[in-house]
C-alpha atoms as a PDB file:
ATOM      1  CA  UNK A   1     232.244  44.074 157.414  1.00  0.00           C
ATOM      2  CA  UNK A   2     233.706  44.432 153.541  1.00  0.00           C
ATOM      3  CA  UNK A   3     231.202  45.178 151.234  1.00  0.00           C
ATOM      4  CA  UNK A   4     231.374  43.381 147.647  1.00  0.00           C
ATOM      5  CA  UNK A   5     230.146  45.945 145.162  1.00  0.00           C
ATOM      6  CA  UNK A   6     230.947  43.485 141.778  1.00  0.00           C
ATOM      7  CA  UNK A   7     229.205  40.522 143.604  1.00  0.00           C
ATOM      8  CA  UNK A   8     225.674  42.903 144.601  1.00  0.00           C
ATOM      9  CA  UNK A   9     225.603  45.054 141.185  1.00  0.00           C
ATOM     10  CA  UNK A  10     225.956  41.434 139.200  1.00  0.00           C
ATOM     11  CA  UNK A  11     223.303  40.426 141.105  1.00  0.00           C
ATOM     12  CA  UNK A  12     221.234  43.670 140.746  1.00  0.00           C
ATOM     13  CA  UNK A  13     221.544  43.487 137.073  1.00  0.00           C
ATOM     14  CA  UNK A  14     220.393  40.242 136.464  1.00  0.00           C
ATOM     15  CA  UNK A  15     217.534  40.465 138.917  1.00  0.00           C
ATOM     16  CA  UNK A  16     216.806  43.627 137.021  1.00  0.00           C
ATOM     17  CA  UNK A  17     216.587  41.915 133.470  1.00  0.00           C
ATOM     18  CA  UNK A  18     214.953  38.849 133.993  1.00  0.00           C
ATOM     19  CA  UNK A  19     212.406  41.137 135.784  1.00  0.00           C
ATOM     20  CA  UNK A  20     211.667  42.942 132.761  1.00  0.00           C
ATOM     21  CA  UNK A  21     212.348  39.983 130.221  1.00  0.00           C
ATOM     22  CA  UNK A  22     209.888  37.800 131.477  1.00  0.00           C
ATOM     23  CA  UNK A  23     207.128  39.526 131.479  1.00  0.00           C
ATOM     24  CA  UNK A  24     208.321  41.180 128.082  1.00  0.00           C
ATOM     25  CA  UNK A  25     208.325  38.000 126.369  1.00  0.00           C
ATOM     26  CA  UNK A  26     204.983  36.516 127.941  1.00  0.00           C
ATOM     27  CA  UNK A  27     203.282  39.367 127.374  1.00  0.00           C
ATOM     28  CA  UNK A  28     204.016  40.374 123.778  1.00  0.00           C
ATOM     29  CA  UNK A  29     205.496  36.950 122.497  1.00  0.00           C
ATOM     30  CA  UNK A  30     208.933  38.286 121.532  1.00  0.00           C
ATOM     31  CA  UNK A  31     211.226  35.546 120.900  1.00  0.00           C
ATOM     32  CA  UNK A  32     213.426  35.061 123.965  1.00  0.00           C
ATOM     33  CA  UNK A  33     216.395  36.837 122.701  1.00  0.00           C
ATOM     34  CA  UNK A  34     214.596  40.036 121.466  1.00  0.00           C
ATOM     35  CA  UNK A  35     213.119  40.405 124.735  1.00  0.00           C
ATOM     36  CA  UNK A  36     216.510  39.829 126.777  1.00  0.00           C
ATOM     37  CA  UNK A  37     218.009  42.144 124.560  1.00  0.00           C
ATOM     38  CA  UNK A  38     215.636  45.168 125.583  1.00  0.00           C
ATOM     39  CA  UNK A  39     215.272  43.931 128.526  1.00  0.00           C
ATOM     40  CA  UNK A  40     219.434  44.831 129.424  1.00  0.00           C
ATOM     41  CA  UNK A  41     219.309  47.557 127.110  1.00  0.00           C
ATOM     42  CA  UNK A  42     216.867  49.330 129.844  1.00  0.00           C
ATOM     43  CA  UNK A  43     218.708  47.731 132.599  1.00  0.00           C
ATOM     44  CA  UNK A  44     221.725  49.369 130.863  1.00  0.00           C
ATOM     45  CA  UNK A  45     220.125  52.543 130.691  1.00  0.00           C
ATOM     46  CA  UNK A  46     218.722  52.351 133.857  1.00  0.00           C
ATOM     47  CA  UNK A  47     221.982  51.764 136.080  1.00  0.00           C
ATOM     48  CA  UNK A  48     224.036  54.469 133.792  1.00  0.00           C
ATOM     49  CA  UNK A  49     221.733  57.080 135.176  1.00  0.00           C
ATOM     50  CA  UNK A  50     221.539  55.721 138.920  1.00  0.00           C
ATOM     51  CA  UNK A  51     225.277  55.928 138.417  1.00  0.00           C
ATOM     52  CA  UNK A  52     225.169  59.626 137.514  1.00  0.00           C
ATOM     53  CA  UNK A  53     222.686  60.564 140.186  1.00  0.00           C
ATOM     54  CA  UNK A  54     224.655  58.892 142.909  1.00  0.00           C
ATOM     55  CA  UNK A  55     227.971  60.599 141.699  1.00  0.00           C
ATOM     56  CA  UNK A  56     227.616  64.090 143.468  1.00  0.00           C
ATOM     57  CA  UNK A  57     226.600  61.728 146.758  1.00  0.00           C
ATOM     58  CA  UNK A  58     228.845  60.721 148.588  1.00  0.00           C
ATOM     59  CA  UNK A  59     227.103  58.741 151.182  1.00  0.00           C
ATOM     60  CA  UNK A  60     226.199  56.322 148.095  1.00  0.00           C
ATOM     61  CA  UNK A  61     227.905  53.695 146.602  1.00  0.00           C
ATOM     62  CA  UNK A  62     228.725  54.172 142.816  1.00  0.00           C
ATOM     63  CA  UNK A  63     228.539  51.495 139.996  1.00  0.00           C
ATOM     64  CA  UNK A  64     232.038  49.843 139.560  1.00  0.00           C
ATOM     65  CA  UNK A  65     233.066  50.586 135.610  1.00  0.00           C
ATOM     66  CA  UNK A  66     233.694  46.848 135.020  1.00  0.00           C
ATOM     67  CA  UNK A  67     230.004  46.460 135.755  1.00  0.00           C
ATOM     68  CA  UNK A  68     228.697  49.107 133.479  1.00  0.00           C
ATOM     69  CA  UNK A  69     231.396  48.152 130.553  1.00  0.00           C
ATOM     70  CA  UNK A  70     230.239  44.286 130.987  1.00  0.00           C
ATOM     71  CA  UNK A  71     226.480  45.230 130.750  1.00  0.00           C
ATOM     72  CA  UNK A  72     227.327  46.494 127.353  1.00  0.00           C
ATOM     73  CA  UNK A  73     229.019  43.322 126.623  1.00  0.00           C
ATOM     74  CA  UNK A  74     226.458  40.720 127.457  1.00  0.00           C
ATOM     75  CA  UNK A  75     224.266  42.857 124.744  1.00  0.00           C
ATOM     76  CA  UNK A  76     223.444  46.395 126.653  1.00  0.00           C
ATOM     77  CA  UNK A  77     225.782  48.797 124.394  1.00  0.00           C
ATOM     78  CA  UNK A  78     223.261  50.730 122.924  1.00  0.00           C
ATOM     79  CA  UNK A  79     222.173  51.420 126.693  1.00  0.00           C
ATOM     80  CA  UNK A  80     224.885  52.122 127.642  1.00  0.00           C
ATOM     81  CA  UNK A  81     225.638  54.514 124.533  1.00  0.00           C
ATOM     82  CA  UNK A  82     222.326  56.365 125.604  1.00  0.00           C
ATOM     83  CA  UNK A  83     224.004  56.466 128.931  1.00  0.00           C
ATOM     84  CA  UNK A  84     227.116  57.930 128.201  1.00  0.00           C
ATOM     85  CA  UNK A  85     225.648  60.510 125.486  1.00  0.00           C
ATOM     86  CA  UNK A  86     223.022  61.513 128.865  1.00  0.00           C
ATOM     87  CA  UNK A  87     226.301  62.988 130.145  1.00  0.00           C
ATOM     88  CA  UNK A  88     227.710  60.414 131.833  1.00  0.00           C
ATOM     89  CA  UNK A  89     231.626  59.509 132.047  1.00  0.00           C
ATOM     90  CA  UNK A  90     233.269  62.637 130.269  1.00  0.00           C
ATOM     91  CA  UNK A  91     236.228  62.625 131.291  1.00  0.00           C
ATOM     92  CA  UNK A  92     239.200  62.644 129.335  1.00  0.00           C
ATOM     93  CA  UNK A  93     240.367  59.593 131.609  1.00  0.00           C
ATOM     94  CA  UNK A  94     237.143  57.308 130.215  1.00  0.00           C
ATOM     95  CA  UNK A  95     237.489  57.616 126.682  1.00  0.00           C
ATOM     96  CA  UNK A  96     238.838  54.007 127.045  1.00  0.00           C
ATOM     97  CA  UNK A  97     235.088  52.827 128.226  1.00  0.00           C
ATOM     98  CA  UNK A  98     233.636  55.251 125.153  1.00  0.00           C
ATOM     99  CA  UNK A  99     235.293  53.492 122.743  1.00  0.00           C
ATOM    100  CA  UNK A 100     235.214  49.575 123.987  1.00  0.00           C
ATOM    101  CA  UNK A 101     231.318  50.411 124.056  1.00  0.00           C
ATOM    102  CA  UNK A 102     231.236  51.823 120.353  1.00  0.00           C
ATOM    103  CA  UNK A 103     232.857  48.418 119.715  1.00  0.00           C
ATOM    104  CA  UNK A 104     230.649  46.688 121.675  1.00  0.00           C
ATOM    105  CA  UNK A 105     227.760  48.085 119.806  1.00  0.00           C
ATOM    106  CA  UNK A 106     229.087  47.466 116.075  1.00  0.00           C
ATOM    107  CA  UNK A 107     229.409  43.722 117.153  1.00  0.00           C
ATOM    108  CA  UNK A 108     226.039  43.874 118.553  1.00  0.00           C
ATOM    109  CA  UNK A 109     224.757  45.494 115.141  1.00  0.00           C
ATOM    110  CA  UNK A 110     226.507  43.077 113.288  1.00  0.00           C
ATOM    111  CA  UNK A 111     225.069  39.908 115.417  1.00  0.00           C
ATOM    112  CA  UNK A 112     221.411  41.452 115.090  1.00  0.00           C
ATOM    113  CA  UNK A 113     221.814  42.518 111.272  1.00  0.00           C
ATOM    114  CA  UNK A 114     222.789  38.805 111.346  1.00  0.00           C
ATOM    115  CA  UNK A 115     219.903  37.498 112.861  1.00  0.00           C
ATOM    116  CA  UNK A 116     217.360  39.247 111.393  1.00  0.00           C
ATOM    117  CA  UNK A 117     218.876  37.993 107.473  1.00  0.00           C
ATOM    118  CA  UNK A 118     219.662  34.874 108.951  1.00  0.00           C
ATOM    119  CA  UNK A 119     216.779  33.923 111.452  1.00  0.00           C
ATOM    120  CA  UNK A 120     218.314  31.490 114.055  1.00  0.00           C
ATOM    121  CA  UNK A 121     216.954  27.792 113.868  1.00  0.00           C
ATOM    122  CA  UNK A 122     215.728  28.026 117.377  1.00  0.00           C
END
């Protein structure tokens, strides 16, 4: 039986954040987005280090790139910069991830300088 590792980490993630966004947001009052974005931020975070535990295993799967990269996308890049400065991914052969996270994270800085000038009508 093939295993889909992109399909069960998606899903893993975003059982993971709403987990920790809901209750985040009912139980402090954050606006929705605040609370999503630490909410994948620790996600982030979270599967960067399962990622370096399981590496030395090899009876464990490991966290496809695409997954971690696209965490720090969807708003997780300073997670994921925590993640990689923990020691994870040094490699000459990942500098590519490195730096599509650093830009990643200015865009995010940029979008939440943004919104905290400019508070969204919502």
């Amino acid at each position: 039986m093939r295993t889909r590792p992109y399909a069960t980490w998606i899903l893993v993630t975003a059982v993971l954040t709403v987990a920790v966004a809901y209750p985040l947001q009912r139980s402090t009052g954050l606006a929705f987005l605040w609370s999503y974005l630490v909410a994948v931020n620790l996600t982030t975070l979270l599967l960067y280090r399962v990622d370096k535990w399981v590496a030395p295993h090899s009876w464990a799967p490991r966290i496809p790139n695409a997954i971690l990269v696209g965490l720090a996308a969807v708003g997780g890049a300073f997670g994921a910069l925590l993640g990689v400065a923990a020691g994870h991914k040094t490699s000459p052969r990942y500098r590519w991830m490195r730096r599509l996270i650093w830009f990643f994270a200015a865009l995010q800085l940029v979008l939440l300088i943004y919104l905290l000038v400019l508070p969204p009508p919502w």
